[in-house]
N, C-alpha and C. Protein backbone atom coordinates (compact mmCIF):
# COMPACT_ATOMS: atom_id res chain seq x y z
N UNK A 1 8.36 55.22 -34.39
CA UNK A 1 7.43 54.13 -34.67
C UNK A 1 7.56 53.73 -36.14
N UNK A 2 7.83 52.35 -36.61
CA UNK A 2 7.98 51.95 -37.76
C UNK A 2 6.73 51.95 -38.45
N UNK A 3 6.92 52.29 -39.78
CA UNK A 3 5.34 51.98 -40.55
C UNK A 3 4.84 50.62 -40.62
N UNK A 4 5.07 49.95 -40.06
CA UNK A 4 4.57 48.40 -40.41
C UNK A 4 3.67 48.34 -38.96
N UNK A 5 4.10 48.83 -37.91
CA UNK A 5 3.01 48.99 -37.03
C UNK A 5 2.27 49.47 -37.32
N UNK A 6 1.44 50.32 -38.64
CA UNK A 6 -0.09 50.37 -38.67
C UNK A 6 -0.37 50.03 -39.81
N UNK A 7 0.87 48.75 -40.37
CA UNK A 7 -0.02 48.33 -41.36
C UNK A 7 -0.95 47.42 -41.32
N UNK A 8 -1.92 46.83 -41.84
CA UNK A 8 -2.71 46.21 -41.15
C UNK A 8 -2.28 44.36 -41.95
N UNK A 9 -2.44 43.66 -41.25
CA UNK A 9 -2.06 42.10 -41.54
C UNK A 9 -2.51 41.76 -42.61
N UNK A 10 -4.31 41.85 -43.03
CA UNK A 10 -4.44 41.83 -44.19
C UNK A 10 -3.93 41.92 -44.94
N UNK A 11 -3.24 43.18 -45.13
CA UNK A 11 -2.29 43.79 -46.10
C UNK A 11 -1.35 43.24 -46.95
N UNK A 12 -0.48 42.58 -46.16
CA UNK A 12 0.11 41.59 -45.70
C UNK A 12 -0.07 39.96 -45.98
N UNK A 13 -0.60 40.05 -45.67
CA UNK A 13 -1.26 38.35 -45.68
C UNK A 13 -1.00 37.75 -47.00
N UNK A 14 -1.65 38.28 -48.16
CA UNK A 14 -1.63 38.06 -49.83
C UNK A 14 -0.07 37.51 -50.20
N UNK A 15 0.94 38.55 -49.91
CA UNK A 15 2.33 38.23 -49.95
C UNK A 15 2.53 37.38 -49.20
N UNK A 16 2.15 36.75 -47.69
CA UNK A 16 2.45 36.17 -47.21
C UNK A 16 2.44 34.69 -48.29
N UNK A 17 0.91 34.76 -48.68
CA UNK A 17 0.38 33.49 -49.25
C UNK A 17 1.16 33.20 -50.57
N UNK A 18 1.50 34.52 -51.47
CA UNK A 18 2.34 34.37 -52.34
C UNK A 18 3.47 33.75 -52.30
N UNK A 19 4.42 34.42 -51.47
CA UNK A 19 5.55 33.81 -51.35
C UNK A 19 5.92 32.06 -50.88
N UNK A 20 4.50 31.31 -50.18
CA UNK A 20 4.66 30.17 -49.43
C UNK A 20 4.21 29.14 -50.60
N UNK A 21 3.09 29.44 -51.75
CA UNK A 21 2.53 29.32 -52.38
C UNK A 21 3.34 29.09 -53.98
N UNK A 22 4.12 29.92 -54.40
CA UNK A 22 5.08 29.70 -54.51
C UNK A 22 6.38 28.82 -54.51
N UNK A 23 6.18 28.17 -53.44
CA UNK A 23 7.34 27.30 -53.35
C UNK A 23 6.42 25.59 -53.00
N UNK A 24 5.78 26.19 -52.96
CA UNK A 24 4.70 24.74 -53.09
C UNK A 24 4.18 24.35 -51.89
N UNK A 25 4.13 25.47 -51.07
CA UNK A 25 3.39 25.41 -49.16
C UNK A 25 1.80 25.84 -49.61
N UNK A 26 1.18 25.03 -48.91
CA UNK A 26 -0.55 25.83 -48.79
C UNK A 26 -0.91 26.93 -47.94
N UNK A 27 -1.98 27.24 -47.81
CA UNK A 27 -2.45 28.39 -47.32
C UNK A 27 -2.80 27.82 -45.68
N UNK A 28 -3.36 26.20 -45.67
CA UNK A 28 -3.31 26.06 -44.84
C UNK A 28 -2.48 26.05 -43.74
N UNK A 29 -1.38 25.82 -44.14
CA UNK A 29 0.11 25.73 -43.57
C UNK A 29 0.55 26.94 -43.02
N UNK A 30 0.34 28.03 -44.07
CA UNK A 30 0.64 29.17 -43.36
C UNK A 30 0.04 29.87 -42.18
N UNK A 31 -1.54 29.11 -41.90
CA UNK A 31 -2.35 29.80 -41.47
C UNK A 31 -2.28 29.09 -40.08
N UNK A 32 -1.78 27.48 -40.26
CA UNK A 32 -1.10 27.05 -39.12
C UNK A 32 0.04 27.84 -38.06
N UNK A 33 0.95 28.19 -39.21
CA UNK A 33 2.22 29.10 -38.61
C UNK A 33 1.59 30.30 -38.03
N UNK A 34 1.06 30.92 -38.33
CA UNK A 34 0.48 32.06 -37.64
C UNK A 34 -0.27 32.01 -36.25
N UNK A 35 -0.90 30.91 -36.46
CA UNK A 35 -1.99 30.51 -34.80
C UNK A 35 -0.98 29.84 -34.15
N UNK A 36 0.20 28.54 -34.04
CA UNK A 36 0.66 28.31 -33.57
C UNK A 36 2.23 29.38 -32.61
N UNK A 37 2.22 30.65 -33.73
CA UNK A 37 2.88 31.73 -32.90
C UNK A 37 2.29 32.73 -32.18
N UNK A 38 0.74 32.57 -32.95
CA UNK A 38 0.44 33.49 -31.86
C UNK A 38 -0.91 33.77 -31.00
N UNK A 39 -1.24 32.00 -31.24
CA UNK A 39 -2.35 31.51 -30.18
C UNK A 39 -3.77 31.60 -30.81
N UNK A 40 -3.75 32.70 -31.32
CA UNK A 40 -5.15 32.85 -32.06
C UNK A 40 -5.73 31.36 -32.96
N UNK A 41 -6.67 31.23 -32.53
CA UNK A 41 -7.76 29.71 -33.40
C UNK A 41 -8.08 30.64 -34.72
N UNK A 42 -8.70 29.36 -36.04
CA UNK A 42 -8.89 29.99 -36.97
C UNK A 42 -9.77 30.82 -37.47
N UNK A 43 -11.05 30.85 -36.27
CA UNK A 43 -11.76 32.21 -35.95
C UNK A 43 -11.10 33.49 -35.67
N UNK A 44 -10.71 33.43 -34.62
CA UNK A 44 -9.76 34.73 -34.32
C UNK A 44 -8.74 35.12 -35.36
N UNK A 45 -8.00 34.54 -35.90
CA UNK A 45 -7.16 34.75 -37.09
C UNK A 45 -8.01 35.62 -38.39
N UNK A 46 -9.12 34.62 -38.90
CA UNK A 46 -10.17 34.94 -39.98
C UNK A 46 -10.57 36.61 -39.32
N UNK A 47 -10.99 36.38 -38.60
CA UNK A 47 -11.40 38.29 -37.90
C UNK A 47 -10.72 39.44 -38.01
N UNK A 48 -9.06 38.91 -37.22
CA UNK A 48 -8.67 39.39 -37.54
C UNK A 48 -8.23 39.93 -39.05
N UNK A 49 -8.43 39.21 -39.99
CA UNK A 49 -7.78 39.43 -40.89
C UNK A 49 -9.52 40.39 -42.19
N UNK A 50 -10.38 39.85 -41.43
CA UNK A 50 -11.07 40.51 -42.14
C UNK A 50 -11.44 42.01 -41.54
N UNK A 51 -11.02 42.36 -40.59
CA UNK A 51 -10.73 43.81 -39.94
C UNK A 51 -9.95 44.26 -39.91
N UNK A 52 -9.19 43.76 -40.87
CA UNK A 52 -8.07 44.70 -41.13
C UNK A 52 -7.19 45.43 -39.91
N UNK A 53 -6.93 44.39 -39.32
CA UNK A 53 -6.36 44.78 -37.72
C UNK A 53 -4.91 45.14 -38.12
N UNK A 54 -4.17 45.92 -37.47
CA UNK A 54 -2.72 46.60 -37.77
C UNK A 54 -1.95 45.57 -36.98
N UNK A 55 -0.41 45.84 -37.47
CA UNK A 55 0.31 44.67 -36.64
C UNK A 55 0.60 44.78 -35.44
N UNK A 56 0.47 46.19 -34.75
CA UNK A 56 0.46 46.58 -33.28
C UNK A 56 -0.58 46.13 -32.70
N UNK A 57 -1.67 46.00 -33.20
CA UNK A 57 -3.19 45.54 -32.30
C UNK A 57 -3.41 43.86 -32.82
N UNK A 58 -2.73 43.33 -33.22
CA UNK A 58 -2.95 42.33 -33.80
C UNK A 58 -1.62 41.83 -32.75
N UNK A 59 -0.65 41.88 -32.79
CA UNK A 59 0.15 41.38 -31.42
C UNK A 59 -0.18 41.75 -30.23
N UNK A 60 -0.64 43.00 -29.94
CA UNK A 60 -1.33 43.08 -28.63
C UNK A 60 -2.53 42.10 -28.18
N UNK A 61 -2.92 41.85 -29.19
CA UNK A 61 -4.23 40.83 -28.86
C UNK A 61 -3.77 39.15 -28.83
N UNK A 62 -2.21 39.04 -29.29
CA UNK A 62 -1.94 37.26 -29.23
C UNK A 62 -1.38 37.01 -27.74
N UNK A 63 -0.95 36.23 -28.00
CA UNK A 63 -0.99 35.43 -26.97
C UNK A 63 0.42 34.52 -27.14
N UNK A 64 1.96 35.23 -27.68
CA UNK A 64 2.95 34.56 -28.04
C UNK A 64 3.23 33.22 -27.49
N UNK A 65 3.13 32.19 -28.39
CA UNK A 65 3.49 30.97 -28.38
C UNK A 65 5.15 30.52 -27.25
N UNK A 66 5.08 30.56 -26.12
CA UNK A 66 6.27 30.30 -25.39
C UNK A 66 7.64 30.01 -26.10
N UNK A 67 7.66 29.09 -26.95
CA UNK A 67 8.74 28.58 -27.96
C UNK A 67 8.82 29.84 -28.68
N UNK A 68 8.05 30.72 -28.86
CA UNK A 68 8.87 31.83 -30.35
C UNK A 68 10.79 32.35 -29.44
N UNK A 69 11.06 32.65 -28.86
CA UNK A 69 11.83 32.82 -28.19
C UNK A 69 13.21 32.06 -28.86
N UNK A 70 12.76 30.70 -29.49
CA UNK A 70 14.01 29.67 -29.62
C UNK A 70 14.24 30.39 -31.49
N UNK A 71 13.26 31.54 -31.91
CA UNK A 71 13.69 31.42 -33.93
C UNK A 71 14.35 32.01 -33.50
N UNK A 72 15.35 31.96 -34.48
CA UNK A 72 16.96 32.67 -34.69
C UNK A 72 16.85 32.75 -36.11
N UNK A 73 17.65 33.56 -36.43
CA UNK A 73 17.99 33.88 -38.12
C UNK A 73 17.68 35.37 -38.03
N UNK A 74 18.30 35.25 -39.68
CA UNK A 74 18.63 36.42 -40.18
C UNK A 74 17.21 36.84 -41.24
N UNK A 75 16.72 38.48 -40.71
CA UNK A 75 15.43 38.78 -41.47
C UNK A 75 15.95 40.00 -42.13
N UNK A 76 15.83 40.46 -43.31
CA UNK A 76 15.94 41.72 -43.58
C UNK A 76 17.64 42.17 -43.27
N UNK A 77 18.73 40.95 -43.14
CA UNK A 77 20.06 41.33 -42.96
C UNK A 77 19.82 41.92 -41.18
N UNK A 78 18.72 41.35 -40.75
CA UNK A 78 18.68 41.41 -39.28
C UNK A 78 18.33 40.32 -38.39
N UNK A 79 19.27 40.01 -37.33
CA UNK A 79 18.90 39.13 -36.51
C UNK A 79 18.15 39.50 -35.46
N UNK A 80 16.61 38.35 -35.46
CA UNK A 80 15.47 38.21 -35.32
C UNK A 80 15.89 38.79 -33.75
N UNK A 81 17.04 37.87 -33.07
CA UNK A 81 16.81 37.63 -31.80
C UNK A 81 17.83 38.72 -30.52
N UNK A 82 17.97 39.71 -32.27
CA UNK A 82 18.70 40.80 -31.57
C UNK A 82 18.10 41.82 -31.38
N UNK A 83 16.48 42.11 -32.11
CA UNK A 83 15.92 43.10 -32.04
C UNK A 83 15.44 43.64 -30.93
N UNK A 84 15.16 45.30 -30.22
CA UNK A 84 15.41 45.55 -29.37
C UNK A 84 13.84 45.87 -28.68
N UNK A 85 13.14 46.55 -29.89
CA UNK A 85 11.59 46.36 -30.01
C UNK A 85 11.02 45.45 -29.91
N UNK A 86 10.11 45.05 -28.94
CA UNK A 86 9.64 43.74 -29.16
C UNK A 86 8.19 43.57 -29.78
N UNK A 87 7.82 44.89 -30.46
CA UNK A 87 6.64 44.20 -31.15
C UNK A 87 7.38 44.21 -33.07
N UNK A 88 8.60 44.58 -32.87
CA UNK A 88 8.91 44.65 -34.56
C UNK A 88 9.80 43.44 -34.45
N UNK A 89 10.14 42.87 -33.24
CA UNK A 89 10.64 41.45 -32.88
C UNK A 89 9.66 40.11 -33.15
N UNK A 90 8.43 40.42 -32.75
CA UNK A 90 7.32 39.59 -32.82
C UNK A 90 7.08 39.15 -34.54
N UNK A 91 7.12 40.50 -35.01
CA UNK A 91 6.77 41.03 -36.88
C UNK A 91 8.03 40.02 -37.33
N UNK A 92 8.89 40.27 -36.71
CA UNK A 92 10.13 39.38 -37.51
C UNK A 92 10.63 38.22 -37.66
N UNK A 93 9.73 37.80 -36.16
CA UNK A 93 9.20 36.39 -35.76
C UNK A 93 8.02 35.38 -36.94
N UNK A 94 7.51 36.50 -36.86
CA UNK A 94 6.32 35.97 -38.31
C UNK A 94 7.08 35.56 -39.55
N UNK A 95 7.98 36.94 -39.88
CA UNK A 95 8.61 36.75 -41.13
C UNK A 95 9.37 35.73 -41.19
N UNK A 96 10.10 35.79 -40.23
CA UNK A 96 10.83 34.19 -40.18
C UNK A 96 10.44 32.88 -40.42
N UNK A 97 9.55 32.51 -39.75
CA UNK A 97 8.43 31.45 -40.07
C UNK A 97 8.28 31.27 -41.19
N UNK A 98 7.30 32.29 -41.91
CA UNK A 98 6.92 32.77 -43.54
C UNK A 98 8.09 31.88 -44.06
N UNK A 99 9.25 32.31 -43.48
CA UNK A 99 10.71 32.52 -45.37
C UNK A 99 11.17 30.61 -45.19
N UNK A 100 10.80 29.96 -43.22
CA UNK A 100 11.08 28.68 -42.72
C UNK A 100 10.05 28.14 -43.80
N UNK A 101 9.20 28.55 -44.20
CA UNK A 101 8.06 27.66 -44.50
C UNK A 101 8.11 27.41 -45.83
N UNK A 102 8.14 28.89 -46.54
CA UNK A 102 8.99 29.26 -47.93
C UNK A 102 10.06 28.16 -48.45
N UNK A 103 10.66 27.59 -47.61
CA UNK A 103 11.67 27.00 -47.76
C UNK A 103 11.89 25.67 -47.88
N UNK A 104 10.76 25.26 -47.16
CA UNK A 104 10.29 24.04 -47.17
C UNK A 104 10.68 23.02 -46.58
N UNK A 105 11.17 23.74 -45.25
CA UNK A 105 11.34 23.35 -43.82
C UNK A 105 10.19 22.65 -43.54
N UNK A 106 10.50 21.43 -42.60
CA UNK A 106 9.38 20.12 -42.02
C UNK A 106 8.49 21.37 -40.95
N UNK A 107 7.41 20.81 -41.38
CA UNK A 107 6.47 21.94 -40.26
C UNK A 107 6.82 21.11 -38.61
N UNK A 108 7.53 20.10 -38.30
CA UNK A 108 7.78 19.85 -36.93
C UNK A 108 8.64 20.71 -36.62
N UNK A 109 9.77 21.04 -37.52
CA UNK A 109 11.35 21.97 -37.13
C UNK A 109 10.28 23.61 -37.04
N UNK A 110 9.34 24.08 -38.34
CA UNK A 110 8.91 25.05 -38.08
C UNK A 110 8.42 25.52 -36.73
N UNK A 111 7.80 24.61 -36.36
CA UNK A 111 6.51 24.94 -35.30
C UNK A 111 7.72 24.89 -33.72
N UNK A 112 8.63 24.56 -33.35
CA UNK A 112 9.73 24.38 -32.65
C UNK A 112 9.52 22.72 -31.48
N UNK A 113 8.67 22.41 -32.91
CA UNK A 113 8.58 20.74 -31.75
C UNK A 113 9.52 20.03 -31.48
């Protein structure tokens, strides 16, 4: 079991916002990318994130967006869509998004419209 399965999203999240923030993406944007992969509204998201929910119970509880299936790329010198785990597949799914968004990719190409 990888340590990032009990880390909790919160945790997480700050860097998330850093890194998007950074390149001149809002918070809102990011917070888009996250509900649109993984169903949660911005109640459920906010909860989660103020309970400090881990990334194993925090994907057990979404609701994967049908389209995550189509990200491809390279995370960590790993491809997303080779991973064999599918909840550190899901995690890498996020990250992907994150680095799409980082990047300053059109949120239509992000979101897989």
């Amino acid at each position: 079991m990888s340590r990032i399965f009990a880390t909790s999203v919160a945790s997480v999240y700050p860097l998330y916002e850093a890194k998007v923030h950074k390149k001149g993406r809002t918070t809102e944007e990011l917070d888009e990318v996250i509900r649109w992969l993984t169903g949660f509204d911005e109640s459920a998201l906010g909860q989660h994130l103020a309970d400090g929910t881990t990334f194993e119970d925090f994907f057990a509880d979404a609701h994967l967006n049908p389209a995550a299936a189509s990200i491809t790329g390279v995370v960590c010198g790993v491809r997303v869509e080779d991973l064999d785990d599918p909840l550190m597949q899901k995690i890498r799914y996020l990250d992907k998004l994150v680095d799409e968004l980082a990047k300053g990719r059109p949120m239509d190409k992000i979101l897989r419209a």
